[in-house]
PDB file of N, CA and C in Angstrom:
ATOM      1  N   UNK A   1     -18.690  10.593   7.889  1.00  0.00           N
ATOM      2  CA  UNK A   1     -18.784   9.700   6.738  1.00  0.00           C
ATOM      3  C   UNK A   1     -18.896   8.258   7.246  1.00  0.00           C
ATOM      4  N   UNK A   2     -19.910   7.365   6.245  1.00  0.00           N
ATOM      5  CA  UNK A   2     -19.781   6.034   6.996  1.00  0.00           C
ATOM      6  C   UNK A   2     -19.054   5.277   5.949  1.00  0.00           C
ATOM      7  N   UNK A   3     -18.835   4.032   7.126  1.00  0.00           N
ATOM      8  CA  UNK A   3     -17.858   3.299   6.276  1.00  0.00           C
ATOM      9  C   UNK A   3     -17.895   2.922   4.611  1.00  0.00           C
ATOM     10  N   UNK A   4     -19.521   2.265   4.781  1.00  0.00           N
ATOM     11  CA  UNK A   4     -19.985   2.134   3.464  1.00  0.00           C
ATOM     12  C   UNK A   4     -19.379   3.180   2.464  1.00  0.00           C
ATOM     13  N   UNK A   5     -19.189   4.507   2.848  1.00  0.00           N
ATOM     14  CA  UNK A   5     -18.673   5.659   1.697  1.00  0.00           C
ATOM     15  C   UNK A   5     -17.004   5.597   1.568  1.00  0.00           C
ATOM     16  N   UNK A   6     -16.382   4.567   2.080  1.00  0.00           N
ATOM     17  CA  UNK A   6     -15.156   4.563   2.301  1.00  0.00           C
ATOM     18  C   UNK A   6     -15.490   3.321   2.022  1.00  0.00           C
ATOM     19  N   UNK A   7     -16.166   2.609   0.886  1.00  0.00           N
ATOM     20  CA  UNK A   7     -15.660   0.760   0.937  1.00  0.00           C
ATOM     21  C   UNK A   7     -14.724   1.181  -0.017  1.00  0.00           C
ATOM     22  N   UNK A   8     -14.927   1.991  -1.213  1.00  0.00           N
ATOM     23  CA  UNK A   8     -13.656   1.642  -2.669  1.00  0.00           C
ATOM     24  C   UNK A   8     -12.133   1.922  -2.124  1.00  0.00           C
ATOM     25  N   UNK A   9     -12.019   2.578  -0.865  1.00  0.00           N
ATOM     26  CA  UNK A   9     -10.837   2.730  -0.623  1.00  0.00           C
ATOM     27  C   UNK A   9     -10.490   2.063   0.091  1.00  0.00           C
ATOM     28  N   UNK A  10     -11.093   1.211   1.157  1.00  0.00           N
ATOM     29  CA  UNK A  10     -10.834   0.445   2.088  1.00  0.00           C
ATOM     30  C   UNK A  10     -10.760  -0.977   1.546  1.00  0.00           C
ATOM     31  N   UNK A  11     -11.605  -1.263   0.179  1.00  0.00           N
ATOM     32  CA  UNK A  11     -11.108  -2.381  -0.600  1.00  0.00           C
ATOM     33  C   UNK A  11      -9.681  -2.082  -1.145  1.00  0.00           C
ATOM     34  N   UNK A  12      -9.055  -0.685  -2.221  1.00  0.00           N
ATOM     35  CA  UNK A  12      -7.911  -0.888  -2.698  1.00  0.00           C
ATOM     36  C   UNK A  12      -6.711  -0.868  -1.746  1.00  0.00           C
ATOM     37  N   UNK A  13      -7.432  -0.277  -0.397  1.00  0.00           N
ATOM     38  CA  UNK A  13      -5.865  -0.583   0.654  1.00  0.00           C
ATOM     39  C   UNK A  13      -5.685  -2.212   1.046  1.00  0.00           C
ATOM     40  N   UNK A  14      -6.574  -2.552   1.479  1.00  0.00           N
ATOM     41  CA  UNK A  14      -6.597  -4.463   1.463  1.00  0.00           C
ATOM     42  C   UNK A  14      -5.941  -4.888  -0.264  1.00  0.00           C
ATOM     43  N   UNK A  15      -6.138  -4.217  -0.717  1.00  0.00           N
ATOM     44  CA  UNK A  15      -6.010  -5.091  -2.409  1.00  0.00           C
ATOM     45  C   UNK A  15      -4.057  -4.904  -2.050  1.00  0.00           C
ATOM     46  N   UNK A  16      -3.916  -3.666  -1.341  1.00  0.00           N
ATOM     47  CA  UNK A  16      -2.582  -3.350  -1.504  1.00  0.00           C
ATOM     48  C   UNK A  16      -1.473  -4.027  -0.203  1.00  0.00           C
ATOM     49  N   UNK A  17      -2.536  -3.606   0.626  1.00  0.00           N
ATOM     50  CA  UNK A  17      -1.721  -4.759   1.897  1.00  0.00           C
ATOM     51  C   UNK A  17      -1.596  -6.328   1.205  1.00  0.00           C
ATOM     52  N   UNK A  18      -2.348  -6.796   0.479  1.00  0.00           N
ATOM     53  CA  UNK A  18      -1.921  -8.210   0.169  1.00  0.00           C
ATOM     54  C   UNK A  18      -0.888  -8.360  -0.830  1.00  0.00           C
ATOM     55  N   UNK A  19      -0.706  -6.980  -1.932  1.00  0.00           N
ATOM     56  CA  UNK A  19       0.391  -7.276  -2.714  1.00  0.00           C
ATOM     57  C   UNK A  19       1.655  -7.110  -1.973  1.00  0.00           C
ATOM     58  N   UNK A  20       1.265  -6.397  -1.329  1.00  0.00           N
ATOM     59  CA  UNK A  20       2.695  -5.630  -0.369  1.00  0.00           C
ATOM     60  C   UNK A  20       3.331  -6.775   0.290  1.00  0.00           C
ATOM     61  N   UNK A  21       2.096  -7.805   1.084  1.00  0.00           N
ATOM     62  CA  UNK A  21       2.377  -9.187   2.306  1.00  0.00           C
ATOM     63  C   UNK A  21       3.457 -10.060   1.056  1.00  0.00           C
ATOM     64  N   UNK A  22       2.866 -10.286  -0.454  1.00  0.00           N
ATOM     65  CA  UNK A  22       3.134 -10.901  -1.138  1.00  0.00           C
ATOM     66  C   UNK A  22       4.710 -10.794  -1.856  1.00  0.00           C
ATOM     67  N   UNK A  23       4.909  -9.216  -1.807  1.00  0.00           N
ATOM     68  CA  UNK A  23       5.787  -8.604  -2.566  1.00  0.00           C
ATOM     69  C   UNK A  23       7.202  -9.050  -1.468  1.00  0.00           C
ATOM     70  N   UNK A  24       6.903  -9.184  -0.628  1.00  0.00           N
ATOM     71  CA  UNK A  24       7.437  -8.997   1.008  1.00  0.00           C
ATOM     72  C   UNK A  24       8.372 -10.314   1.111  1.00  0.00           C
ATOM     73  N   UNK A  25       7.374 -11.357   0.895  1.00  0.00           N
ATOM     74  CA  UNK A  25       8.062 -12.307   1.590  1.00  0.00           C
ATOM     75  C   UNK A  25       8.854 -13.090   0.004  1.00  0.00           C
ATOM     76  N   UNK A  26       8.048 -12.654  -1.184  1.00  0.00           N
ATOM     77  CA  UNK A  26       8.956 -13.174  -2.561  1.00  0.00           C
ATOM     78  C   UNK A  26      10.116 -12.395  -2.656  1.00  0.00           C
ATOM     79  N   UNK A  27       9.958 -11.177  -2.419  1.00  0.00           N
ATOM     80  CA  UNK A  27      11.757 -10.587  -2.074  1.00  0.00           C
ATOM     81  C   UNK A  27      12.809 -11.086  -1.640  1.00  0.00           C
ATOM     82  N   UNK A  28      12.582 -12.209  -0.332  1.00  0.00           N
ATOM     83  CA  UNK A  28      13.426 -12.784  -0.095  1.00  0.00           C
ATOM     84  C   UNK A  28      13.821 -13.576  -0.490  1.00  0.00           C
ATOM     85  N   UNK A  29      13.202 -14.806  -1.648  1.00  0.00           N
ATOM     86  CA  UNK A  29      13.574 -15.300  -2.525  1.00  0.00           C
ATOM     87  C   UNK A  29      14.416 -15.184  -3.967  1.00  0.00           C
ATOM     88  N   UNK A  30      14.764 -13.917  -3.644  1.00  0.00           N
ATOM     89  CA  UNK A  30      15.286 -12.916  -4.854  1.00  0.00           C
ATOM     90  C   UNK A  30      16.562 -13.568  -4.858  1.00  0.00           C
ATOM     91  N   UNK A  31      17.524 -13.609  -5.671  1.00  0.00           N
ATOM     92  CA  UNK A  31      19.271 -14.083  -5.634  1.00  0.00           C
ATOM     93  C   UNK A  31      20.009 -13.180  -4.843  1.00  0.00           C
ATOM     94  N   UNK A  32      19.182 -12.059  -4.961  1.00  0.00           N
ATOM     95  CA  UNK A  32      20.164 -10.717  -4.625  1.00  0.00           C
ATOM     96  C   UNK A  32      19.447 -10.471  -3.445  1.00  0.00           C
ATOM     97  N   UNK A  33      19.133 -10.198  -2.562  1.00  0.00           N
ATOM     98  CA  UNK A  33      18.404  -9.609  -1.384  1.00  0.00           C
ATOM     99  C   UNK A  33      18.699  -8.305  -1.144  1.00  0.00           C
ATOM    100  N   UNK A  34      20.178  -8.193  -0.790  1.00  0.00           N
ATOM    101  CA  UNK A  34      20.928  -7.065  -0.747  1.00  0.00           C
ATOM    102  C   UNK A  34      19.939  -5.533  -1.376  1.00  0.00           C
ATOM    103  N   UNK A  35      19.514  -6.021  -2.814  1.00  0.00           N
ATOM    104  CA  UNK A  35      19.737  -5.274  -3.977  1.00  0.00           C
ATOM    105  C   UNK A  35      18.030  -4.667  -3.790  1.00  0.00           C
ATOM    106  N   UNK A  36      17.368  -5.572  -2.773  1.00  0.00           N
ATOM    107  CA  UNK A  36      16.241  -5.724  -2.629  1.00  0.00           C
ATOM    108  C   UNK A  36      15.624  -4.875  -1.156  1.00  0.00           C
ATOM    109  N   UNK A  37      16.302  -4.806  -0.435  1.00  0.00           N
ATOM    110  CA  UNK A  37      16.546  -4.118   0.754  1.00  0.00           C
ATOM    111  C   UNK A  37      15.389  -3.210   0.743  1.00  0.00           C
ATOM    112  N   UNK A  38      15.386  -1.900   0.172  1.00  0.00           N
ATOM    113  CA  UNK A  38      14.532  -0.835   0.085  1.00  0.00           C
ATOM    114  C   UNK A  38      13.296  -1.018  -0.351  1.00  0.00           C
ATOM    115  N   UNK A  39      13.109  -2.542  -1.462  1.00  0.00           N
ATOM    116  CA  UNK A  39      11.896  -3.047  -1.442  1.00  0.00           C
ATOM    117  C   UNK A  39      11.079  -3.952  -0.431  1.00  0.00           C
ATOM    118  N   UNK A  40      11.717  -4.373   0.254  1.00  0.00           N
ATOM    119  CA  UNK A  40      11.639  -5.030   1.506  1.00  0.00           C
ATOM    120  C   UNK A  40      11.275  -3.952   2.220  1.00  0.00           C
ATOM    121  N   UNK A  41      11.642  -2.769   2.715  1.00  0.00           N
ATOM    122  CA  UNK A  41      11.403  -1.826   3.958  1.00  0.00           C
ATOM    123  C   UNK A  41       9.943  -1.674   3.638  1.00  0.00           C
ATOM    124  N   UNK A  42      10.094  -0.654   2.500  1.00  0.00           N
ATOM    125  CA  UNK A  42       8.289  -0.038   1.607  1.00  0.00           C
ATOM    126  C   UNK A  42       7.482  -0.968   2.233  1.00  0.00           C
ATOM    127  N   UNK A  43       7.955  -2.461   1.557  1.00  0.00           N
ATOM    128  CA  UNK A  43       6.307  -3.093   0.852  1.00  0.00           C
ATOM    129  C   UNK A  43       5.828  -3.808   2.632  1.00  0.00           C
ATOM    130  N   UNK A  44       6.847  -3.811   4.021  1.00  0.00           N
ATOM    131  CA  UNK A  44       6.237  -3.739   5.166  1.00  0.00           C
ATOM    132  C   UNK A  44       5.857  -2.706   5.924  1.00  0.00           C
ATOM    133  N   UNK A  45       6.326  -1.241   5.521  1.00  0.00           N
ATOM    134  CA  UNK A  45       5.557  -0.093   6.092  1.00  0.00           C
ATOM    135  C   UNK A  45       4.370   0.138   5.422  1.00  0.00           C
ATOM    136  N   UNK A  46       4.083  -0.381   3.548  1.00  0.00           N
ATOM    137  CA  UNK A  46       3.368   0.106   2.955  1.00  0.00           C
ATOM    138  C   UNK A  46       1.952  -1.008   3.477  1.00  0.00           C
ATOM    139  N   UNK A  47       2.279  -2.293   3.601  1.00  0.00           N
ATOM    140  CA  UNK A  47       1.431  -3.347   4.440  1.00  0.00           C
ATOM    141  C   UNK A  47       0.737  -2.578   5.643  1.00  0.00           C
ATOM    142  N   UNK A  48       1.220  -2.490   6.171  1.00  0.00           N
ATOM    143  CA  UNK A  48       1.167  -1.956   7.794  1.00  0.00           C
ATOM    144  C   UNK A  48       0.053  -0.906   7.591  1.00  0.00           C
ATOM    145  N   UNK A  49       0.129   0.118   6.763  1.00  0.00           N
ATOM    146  CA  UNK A  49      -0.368   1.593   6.611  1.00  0.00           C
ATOM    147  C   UNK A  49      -1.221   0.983   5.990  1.00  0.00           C
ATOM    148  N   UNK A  50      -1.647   0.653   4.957  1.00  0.00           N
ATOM    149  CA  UNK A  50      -3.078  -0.161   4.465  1.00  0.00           C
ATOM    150  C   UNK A  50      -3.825  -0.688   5.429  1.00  0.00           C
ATOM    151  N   UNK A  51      -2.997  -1.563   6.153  1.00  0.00           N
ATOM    152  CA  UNK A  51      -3.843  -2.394   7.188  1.00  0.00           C
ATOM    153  C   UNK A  51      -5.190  -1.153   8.092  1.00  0.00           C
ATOM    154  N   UNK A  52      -3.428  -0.274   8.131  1.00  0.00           N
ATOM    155  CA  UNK A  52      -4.347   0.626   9.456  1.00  0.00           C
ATOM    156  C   UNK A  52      -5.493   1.636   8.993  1.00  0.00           C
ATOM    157  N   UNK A  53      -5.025   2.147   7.620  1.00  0.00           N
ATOM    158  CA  UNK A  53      -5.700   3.233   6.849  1.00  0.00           C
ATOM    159  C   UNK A  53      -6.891   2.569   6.841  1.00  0.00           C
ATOM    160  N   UNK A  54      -7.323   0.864   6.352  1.00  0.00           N
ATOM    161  CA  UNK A  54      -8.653   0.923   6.417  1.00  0.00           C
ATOM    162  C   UNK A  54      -9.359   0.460   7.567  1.00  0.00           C
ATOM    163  N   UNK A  55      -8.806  -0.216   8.597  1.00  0.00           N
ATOM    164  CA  UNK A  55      -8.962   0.198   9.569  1.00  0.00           C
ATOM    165  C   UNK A  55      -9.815   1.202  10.442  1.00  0.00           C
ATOM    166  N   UNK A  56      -8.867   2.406  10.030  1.00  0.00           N
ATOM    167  CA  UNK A  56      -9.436   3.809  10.275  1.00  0.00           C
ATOM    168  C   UNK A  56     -11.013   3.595   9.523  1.00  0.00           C
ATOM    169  N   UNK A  57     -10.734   3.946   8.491  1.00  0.00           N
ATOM    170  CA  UNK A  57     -12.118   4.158   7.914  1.00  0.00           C
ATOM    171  C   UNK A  57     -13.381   3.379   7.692  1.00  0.00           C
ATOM    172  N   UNK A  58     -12.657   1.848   7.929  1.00  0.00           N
ATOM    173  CA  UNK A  58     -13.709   0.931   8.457  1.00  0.00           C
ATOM    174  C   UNK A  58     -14.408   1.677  10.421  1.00  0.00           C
ATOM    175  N   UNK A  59     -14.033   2.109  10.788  1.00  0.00           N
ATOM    176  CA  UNK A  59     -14.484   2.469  12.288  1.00  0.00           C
ATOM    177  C   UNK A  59     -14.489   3.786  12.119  1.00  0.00           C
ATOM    178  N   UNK A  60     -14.958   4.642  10.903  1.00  0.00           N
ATOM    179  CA  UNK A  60     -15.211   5.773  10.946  1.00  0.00           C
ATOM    180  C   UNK A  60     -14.475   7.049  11.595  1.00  0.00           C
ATOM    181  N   UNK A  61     -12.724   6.660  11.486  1.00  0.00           N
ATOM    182  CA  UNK A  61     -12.362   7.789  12.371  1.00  0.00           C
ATOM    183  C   UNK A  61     -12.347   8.697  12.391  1.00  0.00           C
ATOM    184  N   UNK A  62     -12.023   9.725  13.130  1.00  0.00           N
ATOM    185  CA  UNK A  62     -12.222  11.273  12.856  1.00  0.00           C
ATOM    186  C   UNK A  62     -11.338  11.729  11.840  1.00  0.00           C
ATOM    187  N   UNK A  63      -9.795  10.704  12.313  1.00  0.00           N
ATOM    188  CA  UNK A  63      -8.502  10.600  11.524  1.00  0.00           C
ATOM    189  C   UNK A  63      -8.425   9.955  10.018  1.00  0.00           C
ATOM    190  N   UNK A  64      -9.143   9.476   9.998  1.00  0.00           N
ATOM    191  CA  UNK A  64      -9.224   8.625   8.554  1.00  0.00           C
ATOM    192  C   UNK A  64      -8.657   9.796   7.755  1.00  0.00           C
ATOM    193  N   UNK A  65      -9.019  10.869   7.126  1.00  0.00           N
ATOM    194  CA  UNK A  65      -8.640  11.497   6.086  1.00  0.00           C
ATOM    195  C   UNK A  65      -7.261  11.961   5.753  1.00  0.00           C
ATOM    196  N   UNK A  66      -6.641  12.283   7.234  1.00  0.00           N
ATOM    197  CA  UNK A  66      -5.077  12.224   7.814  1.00  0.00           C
ATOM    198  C   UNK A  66      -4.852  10.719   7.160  1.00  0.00           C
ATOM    199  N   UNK A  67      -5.176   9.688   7.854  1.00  0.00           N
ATOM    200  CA  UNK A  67      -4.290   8.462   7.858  1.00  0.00           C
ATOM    201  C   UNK A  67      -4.272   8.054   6.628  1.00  0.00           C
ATOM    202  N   UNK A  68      -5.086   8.660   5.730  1.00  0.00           N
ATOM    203  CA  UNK A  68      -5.341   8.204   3.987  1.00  0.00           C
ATOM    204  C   UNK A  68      -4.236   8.940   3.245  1.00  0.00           C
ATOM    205  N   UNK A  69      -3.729  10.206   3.888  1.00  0.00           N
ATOM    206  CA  UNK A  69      -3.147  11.108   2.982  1.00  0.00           C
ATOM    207  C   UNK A  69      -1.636  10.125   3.422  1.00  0.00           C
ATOM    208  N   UNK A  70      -1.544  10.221   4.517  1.00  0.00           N
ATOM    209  CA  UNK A  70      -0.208   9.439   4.631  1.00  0.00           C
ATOM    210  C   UNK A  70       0.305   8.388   4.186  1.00  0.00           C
ATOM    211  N   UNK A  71      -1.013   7.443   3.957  1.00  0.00           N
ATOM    212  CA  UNK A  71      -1.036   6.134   3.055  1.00  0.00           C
ATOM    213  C   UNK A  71      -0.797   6.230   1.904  1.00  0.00           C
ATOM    214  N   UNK A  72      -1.460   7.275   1.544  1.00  0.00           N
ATOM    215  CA  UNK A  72      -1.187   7.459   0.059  1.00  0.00           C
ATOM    216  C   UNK A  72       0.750   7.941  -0.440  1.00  0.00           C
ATOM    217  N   UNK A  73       1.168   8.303   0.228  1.00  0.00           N
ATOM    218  CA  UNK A  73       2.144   8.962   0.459  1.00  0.00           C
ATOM    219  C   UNK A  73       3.258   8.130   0.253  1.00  0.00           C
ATOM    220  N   UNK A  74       2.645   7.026   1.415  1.00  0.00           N
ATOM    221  CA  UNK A  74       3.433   5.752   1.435  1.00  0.00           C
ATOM    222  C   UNK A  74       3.394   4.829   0.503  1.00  0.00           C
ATOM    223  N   UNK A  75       2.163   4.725   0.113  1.00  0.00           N
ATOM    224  CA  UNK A  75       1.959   3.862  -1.304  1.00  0.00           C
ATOM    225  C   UNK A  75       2.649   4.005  -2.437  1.00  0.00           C
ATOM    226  N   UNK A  76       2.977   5.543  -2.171  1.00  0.00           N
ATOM    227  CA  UNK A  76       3.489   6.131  -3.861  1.00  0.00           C
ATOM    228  C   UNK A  76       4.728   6.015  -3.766  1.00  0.00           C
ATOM    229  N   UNK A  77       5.624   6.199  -2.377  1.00  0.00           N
ATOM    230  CA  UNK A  77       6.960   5.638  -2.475  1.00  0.00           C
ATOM    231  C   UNK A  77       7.520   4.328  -2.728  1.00  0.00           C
ATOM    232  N   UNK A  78       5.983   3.065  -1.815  1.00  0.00           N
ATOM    233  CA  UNK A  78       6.495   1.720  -2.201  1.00  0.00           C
ATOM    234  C   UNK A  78       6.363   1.523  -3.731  1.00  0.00           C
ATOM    235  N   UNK A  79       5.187   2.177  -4.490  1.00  0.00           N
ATOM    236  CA  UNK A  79       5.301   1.854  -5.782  1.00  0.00           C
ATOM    237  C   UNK A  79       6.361   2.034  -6.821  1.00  0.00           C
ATOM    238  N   UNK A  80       6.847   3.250  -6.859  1.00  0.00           N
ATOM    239  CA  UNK A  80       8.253   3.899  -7.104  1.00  0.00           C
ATOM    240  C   UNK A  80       9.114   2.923  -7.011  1.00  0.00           C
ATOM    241  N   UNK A  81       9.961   2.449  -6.016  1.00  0.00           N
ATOM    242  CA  UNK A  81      10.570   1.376  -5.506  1.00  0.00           C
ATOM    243  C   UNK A  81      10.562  -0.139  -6.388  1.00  0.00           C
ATOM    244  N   UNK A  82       9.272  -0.218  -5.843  1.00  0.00           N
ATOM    245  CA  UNK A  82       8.629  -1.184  -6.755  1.00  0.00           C
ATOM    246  C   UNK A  82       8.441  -1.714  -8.062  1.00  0.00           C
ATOM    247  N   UNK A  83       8.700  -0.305  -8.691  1.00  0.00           N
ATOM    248  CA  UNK A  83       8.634  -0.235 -10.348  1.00  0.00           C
ATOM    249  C   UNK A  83       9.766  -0.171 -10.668  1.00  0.00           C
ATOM    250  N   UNK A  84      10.993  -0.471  -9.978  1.00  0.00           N
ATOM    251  CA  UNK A  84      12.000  -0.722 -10.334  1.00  0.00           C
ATOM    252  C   UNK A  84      12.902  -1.922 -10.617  1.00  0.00           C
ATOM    253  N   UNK A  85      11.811  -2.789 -10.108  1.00  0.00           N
ATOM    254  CA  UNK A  85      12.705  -4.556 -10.210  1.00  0.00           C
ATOM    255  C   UNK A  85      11.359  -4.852 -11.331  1.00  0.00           C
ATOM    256  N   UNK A  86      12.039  -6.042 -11.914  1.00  0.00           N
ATOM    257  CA  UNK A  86      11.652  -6.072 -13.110  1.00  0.00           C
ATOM    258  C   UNK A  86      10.870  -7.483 -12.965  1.00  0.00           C
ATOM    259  N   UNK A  87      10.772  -7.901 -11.414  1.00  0.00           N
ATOM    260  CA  UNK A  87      10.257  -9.205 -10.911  1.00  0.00           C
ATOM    261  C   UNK A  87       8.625  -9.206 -11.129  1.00  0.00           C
ATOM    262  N   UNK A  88       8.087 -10.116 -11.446  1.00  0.00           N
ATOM    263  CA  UNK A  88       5.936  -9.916 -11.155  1.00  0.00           C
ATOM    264  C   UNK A  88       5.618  -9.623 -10.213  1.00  0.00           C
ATOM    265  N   UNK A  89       6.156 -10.318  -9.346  1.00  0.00           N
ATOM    266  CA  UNK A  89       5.582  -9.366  -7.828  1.00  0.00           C
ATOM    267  C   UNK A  89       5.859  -8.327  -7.785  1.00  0.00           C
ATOM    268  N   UNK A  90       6.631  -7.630  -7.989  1.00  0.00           N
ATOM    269  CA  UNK A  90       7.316  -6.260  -7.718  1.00  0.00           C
ATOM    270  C   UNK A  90       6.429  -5.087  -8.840  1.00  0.00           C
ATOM    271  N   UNK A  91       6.097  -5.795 -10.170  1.00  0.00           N
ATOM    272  CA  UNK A  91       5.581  -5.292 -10.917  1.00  0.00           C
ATOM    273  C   UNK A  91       4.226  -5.329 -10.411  1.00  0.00           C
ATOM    274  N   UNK A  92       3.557  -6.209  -9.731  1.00  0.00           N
ATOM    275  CA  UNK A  92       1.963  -6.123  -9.530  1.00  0.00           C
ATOM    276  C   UNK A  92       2.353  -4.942  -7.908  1.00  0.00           C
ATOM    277  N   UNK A  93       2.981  -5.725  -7.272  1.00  0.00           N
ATOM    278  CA  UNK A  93       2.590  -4.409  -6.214  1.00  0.00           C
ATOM    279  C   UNK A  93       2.537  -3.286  -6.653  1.00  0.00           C
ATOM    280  N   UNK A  94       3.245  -2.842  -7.426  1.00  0.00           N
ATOM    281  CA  UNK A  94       3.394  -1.550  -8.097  1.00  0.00           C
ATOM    282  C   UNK A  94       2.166  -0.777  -8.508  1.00  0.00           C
ATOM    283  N   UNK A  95       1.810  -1.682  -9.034  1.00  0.00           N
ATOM    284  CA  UNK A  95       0.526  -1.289  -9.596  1.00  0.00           C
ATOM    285  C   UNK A  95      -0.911  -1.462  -8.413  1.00  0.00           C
ATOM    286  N   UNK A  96      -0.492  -2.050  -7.457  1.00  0.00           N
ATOM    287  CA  UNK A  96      -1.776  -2.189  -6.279  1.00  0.00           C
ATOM    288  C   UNK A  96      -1.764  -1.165  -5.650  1.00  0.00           C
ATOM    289  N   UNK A  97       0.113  -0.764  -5.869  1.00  0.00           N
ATOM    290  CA  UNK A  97       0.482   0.714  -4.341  1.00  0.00           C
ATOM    291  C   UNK A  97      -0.388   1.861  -4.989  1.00  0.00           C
ATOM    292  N   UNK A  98      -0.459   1.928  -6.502  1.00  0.00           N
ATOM    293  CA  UNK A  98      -0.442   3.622  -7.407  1.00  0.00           C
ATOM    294  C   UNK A  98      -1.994   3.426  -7.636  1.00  0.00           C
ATOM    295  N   UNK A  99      -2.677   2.072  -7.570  1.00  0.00           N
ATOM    296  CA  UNK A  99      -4.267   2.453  -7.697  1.00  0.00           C
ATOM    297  C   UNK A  99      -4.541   2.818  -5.848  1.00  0.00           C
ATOM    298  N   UNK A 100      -4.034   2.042  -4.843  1.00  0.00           N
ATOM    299  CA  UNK A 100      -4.285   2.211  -3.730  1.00  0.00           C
ATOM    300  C   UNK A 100      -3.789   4.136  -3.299  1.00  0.00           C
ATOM    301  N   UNK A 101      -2.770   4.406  -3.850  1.00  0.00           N
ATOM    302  CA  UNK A 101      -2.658   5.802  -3.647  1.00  0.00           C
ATOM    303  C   UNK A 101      -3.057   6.861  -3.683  1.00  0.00           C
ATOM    304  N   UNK A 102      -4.105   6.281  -5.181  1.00  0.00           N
ATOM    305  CA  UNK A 102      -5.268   7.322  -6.364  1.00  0.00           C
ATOM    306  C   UNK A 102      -6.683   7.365  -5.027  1.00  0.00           C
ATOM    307  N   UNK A 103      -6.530   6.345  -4.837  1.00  0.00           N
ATOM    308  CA  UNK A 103      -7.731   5.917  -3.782  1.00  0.00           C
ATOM    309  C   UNK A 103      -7.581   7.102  -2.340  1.00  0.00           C
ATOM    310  N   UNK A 104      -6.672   6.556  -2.146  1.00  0.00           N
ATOM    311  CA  UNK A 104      -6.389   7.340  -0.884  1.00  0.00           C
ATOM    312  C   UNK A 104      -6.258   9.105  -0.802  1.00  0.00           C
ATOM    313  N   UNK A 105      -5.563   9.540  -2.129  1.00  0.00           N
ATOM    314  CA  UNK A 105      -5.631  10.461  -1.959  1.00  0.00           C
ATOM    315  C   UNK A 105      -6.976  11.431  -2.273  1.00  0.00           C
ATOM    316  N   UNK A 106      -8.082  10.644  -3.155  1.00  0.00           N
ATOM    317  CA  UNK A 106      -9.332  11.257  -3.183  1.00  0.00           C
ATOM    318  C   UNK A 106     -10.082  10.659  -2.129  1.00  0.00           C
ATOM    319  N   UNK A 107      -9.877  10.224  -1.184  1.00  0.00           N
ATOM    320  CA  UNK A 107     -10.158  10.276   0.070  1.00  0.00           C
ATOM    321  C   UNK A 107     -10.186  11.060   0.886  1.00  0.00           C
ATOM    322  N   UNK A 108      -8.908  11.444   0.788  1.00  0.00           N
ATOM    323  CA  UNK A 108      -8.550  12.438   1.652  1.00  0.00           C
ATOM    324  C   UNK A 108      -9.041  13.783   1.325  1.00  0.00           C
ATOM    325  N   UNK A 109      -9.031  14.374   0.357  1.00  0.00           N
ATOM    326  CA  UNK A 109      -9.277  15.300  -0.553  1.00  0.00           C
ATOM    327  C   UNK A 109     -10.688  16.296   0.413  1.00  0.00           C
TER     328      UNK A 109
END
């Protein structure tokens, strides 16, 4: 598969690594941090795995379809997480992780 057939997913993992970068560092601005912890872990593994997932499929890997399912995986836990603080950031990542997940997993498919 070439990349070109992997742009819609390799755009919503970038769409999601930036909510995630975003979600990331406004967490710490939170009153509570503490309370925030588990959203903090996600939204830098869920960064990370976007980065790499498109990555992968930008360079055509053999692995891409693996590294999508796992992304997706990961996406759906940071979103979860995510949909639990009642903050905008927290609410938009949410929604970047569960379209980036939809993505990934008919990727993989």
């Amino acid at each position: 598969m070439s990349h070109e057939q992997y742009q819609n997913c390799i755009e919503e993992c970038l769409r999601c690594m930036v909510a995630c970068n975003h979600c990331y560092t406004s967490c710490f601005k939170e009153d509570n941090i503490e309370m925030m912890k588990d959203c903090i872990r996600l939204d830098r593994e869920c960064a990370d795995t976007c980065a790499f997932a498109a990555q992968a499929m930008a360079m055509n890997s053999s692995y891409a379809k693996q590294i999508c399912k796992i992304c997706a995986e990961i996406c759906e836990a940071c979103g979860q997480e995510c949909k639990k603080h009642s903050a905008k950031h927290c609410q938009q990542c949410a929604e970047a992780c569960f379209k980036c997940a939809e993505a990934c997993r008919s990727m993989a498919a």
